[in-house]
N, C-alpha and C. Protein backbone atom coordinates (compact mmCIF):
# COMPACT_ATOMS: atom_id res chain seq x y z
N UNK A 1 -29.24 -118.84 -166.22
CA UNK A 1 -28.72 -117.58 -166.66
C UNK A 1 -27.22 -117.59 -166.43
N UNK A 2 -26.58 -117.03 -167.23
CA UNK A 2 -24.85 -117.54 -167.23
C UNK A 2 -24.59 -115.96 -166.64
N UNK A 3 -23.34 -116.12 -165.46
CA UNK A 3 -22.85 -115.65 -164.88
C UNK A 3 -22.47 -114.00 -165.36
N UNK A 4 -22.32 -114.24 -166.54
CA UNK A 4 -22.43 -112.43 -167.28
C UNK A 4 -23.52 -111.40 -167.19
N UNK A 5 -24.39 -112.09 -167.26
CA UNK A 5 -25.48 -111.27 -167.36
C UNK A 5 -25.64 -110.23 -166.66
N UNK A 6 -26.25 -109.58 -167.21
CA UNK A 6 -26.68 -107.90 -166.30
C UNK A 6 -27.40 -107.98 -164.85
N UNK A 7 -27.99 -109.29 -165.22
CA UNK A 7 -28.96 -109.50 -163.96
C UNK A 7 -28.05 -109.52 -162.86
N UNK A 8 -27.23 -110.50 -163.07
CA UNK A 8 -26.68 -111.48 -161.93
C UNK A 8 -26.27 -110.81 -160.63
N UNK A 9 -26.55 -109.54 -160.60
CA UNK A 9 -26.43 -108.92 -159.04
C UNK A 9 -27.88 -108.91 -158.01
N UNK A 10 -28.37 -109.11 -159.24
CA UNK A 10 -30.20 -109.32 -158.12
C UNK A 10 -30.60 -110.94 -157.52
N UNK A 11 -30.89 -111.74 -157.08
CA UNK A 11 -31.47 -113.01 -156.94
C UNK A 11 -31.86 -113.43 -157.77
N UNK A 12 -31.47 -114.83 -157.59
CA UNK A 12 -32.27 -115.51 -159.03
C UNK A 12 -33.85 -115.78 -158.86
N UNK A 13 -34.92 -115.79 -157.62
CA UNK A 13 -35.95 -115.29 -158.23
C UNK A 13 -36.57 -113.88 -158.40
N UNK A 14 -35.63 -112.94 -158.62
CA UNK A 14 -36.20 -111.78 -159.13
C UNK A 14 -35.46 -111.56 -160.34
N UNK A 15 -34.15 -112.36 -160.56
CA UNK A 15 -33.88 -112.65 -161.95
C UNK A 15 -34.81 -113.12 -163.11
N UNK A 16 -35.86 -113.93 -162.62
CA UNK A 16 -36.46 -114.99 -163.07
C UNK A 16 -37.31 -113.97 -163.81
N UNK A 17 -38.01 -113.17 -162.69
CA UNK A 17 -39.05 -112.16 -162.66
C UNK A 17 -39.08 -111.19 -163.76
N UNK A 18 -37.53 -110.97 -164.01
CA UNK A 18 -36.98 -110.07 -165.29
C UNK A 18 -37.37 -110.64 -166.20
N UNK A 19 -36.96 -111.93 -166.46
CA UNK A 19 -36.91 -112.74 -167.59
C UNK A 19 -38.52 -112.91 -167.74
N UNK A 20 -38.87 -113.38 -166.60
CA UNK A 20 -40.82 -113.74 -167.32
C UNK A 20 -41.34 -111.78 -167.91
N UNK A 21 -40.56 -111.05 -167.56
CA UNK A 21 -41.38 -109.87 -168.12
C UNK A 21 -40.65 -109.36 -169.38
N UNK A 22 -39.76 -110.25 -170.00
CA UNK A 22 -39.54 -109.90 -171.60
C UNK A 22 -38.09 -109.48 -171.40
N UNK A 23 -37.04 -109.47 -170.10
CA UNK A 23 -35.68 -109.59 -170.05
C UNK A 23 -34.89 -110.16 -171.07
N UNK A 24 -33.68 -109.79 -171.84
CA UNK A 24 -33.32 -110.46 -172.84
C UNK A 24 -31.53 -110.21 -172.93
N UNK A 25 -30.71 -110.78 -172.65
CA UNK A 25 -29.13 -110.27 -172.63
C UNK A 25 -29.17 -109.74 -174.02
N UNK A 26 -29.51 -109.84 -175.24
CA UNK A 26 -29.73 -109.35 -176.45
C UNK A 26 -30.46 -107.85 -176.86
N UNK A 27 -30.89 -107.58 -175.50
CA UNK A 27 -31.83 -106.54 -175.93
C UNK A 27 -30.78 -105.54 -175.65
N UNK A 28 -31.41 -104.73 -176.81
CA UNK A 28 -30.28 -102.82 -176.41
C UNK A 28 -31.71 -102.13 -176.57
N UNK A 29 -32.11 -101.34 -175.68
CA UNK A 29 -33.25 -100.37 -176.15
C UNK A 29 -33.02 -98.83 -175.43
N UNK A 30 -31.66 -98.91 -175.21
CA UNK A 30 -31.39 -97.26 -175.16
C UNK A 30 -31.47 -96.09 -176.01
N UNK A 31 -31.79 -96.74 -177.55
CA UNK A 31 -32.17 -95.83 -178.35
C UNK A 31 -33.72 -95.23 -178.20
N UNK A 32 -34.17 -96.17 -177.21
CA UNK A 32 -35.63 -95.70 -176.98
C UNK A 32 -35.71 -94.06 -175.95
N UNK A 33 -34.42 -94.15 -175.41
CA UNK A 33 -34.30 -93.65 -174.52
C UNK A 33 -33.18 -92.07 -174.59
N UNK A 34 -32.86 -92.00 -176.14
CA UNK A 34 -32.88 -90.85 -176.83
C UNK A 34 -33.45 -89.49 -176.76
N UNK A 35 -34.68 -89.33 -176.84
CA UNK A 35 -35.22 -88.29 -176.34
C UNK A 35 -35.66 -87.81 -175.39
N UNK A 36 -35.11 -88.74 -173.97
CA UNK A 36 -35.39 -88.11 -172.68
C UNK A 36 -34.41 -86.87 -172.30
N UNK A 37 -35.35 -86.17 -171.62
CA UNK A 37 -34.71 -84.69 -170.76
C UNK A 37 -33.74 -85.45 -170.38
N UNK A 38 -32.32 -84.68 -170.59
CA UNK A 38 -31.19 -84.91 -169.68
C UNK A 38 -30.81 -86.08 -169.38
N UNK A 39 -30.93 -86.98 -170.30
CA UNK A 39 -30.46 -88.81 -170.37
C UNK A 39 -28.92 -88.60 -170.66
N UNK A 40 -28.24 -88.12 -171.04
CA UNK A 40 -27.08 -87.88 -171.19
C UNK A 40 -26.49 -87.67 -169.73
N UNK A 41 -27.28 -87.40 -168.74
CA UNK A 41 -26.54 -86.98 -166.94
C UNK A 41 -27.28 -88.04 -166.38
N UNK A 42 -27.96 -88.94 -166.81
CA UNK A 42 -28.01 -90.39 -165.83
C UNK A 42 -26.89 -91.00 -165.51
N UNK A 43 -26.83 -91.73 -164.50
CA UNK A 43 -25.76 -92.65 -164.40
C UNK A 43 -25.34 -93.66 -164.94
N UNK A 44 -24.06 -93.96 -165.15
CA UNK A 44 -24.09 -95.14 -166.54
C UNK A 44 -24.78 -96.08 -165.55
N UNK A 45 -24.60 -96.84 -163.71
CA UNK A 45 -25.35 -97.80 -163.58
C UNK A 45 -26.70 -97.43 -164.14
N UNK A 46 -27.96 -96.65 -164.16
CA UNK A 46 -28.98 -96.78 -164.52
C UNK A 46 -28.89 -96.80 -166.18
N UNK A 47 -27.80 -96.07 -166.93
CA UNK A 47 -28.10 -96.66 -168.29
C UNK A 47 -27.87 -97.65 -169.08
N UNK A 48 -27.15 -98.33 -168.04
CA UNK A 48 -26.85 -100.40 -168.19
C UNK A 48 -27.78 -100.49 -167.81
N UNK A 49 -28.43 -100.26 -166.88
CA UNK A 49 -30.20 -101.46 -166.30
C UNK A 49 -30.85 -100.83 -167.71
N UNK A 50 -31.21 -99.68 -168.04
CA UNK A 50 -32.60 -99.16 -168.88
C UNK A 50 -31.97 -99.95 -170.59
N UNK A 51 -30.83 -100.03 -170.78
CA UNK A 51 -30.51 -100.66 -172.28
C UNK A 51 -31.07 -102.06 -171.90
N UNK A 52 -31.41 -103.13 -171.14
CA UNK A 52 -31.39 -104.19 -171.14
C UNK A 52 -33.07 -104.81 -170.31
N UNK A 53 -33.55 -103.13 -169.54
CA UNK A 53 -34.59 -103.78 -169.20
C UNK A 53 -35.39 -102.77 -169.20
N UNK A 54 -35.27 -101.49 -169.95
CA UNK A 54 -35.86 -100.53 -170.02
C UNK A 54 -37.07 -100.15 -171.04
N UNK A 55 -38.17 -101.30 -170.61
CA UNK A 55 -38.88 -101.18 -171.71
C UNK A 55 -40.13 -102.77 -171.13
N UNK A 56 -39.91 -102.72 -169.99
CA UNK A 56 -40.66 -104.10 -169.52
C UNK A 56 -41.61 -103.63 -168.21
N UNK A 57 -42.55 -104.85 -168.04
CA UNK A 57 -43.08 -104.41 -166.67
C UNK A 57 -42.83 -105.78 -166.10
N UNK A 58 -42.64 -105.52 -164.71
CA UNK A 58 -42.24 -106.31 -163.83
C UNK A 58 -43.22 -106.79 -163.04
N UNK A 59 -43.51 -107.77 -163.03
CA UNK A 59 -44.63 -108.76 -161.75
C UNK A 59 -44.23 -108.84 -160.28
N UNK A 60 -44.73 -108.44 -159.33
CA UNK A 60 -44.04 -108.23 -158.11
C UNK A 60 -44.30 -109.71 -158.03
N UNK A 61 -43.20 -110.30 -156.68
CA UNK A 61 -43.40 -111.62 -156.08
C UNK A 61 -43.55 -111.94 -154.37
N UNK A 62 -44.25 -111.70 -154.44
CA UNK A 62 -44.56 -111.32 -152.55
C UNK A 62 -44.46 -112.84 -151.81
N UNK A 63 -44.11 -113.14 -150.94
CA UNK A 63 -43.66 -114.04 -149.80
C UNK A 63 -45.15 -114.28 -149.34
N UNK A 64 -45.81 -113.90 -149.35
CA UNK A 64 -47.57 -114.10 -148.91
C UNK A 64 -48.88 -113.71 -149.76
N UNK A 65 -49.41 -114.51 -149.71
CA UNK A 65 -50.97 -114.46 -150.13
C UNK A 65 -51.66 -113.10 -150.43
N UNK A 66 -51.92 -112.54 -151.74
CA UNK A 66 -52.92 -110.98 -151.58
C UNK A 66 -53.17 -110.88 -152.99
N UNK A 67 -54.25 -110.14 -153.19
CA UNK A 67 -55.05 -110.32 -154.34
C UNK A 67 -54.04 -108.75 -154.88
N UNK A 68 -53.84 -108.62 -154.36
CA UNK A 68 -53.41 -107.22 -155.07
C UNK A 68 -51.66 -107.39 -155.90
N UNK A 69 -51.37 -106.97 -156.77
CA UNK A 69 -50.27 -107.53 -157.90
C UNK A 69 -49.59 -106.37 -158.09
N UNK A 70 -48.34 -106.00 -157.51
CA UNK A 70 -47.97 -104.57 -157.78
C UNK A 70 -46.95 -104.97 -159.01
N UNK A 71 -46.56 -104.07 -159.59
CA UNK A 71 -46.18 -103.58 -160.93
C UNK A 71 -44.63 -102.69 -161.33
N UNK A 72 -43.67 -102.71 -161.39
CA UNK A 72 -42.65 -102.20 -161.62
C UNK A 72 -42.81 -101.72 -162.97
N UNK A 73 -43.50 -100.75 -163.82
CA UNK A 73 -42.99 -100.59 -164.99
C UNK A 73 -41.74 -99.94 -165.24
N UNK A 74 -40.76 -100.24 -166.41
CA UNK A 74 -39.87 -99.34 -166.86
C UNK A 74 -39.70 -99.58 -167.83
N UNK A 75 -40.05 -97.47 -168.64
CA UNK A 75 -40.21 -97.39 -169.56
C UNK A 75 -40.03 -95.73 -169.67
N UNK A 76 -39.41 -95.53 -171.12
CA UNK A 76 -38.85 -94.33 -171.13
C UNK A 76 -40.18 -93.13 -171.20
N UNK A 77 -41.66 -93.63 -170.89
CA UNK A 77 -42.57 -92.36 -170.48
C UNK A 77 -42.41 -91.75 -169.30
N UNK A 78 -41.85 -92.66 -168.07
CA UNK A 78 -41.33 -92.15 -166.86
C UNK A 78 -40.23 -91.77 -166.62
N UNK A 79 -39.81 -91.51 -167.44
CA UNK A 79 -37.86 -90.94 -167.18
C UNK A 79 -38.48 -89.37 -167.89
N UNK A 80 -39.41 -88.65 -167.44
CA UNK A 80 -39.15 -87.02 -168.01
C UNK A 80 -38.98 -86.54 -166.81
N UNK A 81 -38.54 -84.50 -167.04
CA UNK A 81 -38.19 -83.70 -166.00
C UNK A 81 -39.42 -82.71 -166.69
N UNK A 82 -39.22 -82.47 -167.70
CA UNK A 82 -39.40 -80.96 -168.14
C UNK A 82 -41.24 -80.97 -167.87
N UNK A 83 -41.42 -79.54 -166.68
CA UNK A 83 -42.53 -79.71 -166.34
C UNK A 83 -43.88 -79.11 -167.45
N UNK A 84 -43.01 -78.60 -168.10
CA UNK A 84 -44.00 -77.84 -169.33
C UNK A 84 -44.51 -78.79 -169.90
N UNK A 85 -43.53 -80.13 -170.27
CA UNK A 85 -44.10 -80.99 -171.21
C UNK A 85 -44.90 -81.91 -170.81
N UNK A 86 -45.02 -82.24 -169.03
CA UNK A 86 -45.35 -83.21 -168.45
C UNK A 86 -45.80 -82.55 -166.99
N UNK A 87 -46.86 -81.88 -167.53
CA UNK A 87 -47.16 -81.20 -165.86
C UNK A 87 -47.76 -82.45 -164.84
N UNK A 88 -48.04 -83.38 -164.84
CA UNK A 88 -48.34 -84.12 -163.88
C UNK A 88 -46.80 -84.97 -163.52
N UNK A 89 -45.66 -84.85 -164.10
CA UNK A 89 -44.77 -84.99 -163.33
C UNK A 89 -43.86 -83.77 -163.01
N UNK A 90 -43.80 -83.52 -162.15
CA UNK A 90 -42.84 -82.24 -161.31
C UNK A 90 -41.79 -83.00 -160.26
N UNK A 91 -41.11 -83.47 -161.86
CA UNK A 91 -39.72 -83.78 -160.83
C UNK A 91 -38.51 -82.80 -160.39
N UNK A 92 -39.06 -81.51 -160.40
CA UNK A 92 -38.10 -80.09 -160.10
C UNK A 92 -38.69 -80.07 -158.97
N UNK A 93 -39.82 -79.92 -158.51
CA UNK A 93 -40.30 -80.14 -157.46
C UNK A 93 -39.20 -80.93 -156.23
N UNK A 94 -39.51 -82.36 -156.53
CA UNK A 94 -38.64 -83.41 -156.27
C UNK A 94 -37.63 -83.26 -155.94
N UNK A 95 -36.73 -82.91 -156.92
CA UNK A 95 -35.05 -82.69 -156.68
C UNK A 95 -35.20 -81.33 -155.33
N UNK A 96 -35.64 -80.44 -155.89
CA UNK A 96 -35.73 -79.13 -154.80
C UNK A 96 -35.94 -79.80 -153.73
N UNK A 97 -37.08 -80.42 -152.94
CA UNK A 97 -36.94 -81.12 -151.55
C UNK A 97 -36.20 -82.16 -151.55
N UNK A 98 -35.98 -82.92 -152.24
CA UNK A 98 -34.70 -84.20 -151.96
C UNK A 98 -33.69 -83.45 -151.53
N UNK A 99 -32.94 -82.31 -152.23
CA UNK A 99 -31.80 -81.24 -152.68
C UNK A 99 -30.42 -82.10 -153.44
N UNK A 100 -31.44 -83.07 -154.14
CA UNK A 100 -30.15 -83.72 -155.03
C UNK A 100 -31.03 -84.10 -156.55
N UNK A 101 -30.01 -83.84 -157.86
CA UNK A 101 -30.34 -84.23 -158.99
C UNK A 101 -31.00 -85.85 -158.73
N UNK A 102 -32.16 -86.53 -159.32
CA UNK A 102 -32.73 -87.90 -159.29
C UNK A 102 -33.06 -87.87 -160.66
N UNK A 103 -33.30 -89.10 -160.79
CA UNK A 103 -33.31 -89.73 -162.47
C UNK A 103 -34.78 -90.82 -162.47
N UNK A 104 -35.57 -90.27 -163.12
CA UNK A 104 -36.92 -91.58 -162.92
C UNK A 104 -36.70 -91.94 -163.98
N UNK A 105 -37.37 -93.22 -164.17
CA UNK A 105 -37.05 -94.59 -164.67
C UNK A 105 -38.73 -95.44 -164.25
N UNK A 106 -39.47 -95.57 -163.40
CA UNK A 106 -40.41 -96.22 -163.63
C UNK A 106 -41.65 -95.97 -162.84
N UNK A 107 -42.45 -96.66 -162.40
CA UNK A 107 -43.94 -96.43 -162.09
C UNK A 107 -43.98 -97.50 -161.89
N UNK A 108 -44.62 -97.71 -159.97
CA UNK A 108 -45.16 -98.50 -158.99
C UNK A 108 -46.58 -98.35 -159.09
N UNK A 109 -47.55 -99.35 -159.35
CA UNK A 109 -48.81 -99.40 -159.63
C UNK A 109 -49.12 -100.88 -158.76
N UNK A 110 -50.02 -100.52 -157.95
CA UNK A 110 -51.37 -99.98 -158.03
C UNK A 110 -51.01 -98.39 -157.28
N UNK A 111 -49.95 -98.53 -156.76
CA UNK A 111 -49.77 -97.01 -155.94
C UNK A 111 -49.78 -95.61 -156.43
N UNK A 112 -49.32 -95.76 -157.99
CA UNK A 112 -49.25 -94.49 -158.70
C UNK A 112 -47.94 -94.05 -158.28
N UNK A 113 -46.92 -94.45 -157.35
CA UNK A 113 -45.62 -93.88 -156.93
C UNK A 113 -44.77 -94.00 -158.65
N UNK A 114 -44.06 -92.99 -158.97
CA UNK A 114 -42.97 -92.65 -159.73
C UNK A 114 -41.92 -93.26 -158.87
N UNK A 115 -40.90 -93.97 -159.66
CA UNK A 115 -39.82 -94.74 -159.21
C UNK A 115 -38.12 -93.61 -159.77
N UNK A 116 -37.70 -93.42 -159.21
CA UNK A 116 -36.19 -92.77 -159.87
C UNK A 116 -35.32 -92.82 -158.62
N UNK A 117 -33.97 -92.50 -159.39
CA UNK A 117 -32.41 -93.07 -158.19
C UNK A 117 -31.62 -91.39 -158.24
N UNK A 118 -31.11 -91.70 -157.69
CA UNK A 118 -30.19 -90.48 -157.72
C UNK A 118 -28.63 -90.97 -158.03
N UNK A 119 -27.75 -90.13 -158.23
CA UNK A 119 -26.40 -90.93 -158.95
C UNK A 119 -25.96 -91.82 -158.13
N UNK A 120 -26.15 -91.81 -156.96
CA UNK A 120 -25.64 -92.95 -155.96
C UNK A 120 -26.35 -94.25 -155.74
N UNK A 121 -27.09 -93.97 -156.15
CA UNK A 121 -28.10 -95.41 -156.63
C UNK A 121 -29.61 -95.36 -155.68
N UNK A 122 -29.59 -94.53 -154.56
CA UNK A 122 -30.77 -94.70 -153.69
C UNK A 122 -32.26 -94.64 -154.58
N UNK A 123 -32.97 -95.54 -154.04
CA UNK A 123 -34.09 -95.24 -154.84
C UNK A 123 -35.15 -94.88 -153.84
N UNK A 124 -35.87 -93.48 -155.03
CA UNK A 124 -37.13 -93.31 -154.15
C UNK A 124 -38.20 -93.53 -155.04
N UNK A 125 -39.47 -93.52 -154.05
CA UNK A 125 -40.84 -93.72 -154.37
C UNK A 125 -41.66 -92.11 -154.76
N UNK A 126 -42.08 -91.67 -155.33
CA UNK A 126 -42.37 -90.22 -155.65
C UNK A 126 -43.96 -90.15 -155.55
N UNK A 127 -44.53 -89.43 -155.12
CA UNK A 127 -46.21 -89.25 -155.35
C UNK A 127 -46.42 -88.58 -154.08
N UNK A 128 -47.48 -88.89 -153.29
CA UNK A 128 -48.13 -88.10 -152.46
C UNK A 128 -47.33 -87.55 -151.77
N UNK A 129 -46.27 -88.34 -151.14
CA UNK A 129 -45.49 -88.79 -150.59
C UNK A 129 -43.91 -88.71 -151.11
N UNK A 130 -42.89 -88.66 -150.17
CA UNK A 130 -41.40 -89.21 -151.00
C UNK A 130 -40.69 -90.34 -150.00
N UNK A 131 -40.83 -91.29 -150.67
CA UNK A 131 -40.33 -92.44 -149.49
C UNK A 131 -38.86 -92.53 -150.58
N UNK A 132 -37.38 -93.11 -149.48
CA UNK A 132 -36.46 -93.84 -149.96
C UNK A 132 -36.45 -94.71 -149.41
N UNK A 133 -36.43 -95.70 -150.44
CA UNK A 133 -36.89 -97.19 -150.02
C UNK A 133 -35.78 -97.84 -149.79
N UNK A 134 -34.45 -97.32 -150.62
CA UNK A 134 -32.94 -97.89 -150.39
C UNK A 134 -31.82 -97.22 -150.57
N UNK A 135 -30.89 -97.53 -150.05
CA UNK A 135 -29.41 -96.73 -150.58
C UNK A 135 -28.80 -97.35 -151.21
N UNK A 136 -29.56 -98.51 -152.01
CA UNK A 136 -28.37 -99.45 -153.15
C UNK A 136 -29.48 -99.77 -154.24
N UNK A 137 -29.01 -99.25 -155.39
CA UNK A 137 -30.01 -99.41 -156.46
C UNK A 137 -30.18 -100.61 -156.38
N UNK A 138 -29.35 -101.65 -156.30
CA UNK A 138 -29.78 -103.40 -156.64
C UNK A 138 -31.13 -103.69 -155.45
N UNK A 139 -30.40 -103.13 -154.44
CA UNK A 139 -31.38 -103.26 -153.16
C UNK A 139 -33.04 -102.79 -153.51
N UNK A 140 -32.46 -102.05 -154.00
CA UNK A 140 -34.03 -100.67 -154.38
C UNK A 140 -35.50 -101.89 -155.36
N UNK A 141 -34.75 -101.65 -156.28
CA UNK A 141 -35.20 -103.19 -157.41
C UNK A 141 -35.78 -103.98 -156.78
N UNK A 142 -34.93 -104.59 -155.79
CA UNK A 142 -35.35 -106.36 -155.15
C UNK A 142 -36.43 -105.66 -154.46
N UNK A 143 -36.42 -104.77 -153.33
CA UNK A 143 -37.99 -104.54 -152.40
C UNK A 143 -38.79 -104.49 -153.50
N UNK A 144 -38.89 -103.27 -154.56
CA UNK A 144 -40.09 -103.07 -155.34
C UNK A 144 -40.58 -104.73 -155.62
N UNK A 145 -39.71 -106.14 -156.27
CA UNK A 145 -40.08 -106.65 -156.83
C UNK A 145 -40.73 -107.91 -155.90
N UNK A 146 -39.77 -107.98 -154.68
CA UNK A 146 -39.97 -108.94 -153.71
C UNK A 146 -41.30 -108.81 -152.49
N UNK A 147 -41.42 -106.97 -152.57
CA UNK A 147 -42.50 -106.50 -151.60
C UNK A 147 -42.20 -106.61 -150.55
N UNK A 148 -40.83 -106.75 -150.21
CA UNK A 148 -40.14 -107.01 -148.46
C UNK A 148 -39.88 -105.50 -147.80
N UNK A 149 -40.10 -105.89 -146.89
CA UNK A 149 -40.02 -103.92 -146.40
C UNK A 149 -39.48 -104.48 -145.54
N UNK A 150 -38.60 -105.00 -145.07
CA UNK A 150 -38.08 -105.88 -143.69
C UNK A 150 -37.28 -104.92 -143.26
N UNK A 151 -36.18 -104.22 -144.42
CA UNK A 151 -34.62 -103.61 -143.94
C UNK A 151 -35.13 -102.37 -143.59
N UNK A 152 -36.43 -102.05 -143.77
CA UNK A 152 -36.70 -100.41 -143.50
C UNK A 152 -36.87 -99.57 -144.37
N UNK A 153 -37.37 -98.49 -144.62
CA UNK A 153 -37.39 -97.37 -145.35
C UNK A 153 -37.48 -95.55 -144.51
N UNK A 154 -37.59 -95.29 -145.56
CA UNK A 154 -37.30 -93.77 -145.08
C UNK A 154 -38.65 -92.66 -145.42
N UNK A 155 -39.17 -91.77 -144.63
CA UNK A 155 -40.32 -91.09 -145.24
C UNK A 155 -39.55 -89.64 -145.19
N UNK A 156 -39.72 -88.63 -146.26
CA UNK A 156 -39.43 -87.59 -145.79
C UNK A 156 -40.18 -86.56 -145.22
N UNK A 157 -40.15 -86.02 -144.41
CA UNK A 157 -40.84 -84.57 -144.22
C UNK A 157 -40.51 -83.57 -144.65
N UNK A 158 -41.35 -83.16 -145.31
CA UNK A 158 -41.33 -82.45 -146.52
C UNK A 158 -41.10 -80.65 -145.91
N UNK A 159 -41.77 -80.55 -144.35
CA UNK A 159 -41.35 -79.68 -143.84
C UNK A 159 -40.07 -79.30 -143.10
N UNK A 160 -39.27 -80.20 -142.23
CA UNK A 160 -38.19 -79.92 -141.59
C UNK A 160 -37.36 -80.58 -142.79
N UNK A 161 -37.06 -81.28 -144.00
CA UNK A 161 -36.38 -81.63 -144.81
C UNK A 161 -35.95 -83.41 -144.42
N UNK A 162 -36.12 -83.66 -143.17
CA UNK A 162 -35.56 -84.92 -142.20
C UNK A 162 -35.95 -86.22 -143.05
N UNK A 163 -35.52 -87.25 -142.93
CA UNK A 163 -36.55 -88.58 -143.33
C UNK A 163 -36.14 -89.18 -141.74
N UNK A 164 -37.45 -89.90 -142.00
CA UNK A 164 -37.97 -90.21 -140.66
C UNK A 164 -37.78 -92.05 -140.85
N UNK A 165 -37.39 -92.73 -140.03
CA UNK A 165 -37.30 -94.57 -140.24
C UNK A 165 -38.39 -94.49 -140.06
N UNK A 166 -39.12 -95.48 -141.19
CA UNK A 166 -40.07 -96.33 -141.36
C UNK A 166 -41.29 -95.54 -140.87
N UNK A 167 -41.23 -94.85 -141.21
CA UNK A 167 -42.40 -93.51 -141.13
C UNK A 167 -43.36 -94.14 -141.93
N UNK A 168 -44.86 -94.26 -141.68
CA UNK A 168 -46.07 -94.77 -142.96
C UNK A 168 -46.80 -93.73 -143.18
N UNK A 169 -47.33 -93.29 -144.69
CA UNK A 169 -48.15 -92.59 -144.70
C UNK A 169 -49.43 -92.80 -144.09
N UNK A 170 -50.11 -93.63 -143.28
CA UNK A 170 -50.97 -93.96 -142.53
C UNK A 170 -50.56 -93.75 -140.89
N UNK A 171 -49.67 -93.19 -140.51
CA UNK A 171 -48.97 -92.97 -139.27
C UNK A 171 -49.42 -91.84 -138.49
């Protein structure tokens, strides 16, 4: 992969990972991404990643042995807000306890977690739960794809507003 590329801030095997899931320096598919709520107030970093990879699913690559295969999709069905149109996502919800505008972008499966960043790049995990998994979008990417939880994450409590280190929903 030559040094331009969009990738080249992630590792080259989660570069790789892009590429085996239909990655292409040729691809533009931000027109796909036209009729999302409020795509016009994403961040240009997330609307450079979604023109070039916004439209693929990602194969996780885990460091150990497990039958189970998690899934990065991104694709412009997970980038909505508007809860009328999409009552099983309530990302007003979301923003209200985060207390910051966030931008989704994909879906963690087998977990069912909703994936979105906020303008600063942190990414969280959305569902039962609101985990931030990072404070650097590149960072954010590599755990989902690598499955490393090494550097830590964040759980929030949804009651005192706090995130808690490495809090598990099994805790």
């Amino acid at each position: 992969m030559h040094s331009r590329s969009s990738l080249n801030k992630f590792t080259q095997k989660v570069q790789k990972q892009f590429e085996n899931a239909g990655f292409s320096e040729s691809n533009n598919l931000i027109k796909q991404y036209k009729e999302v709520y409020r795509f016009d107030e994403f961040p240009s970093f997330l609307k450079t990643f979604l023109s070039k990879c916004g439209s693929i699913v990602v194969l996780d690559i885990k460091s150990f042995e497990s039958d189970v295969i998690n899934k990065l999709t991104i694709s412009p069905e997970y980038a909505f807000f508007e809860y009328e149109k999409y009552p099983d996502e309530d990302y007003d919800y979301y923003e209200k306890i985060i207390g910051k505008k966030i931008f989704p972008f994909g879906s963690f499966d087998p977990d069912g977690y909703r994936i979105a960043c906020d303008s600063e790049g942190k990414i969280y995990m959305l569902g039962d739960y609101i985990f931030r998994i990072s404070d650097n979008f590149v960072q954010g990417i590599e755990i989902l794809i690598t499955y490393d939880w090494s550097n830590g994450f964040y759980q929030l409590d949804e009651d005192t507003r706090n995130w808690i280190k490495n809090k598990r929903w099994d805790d």
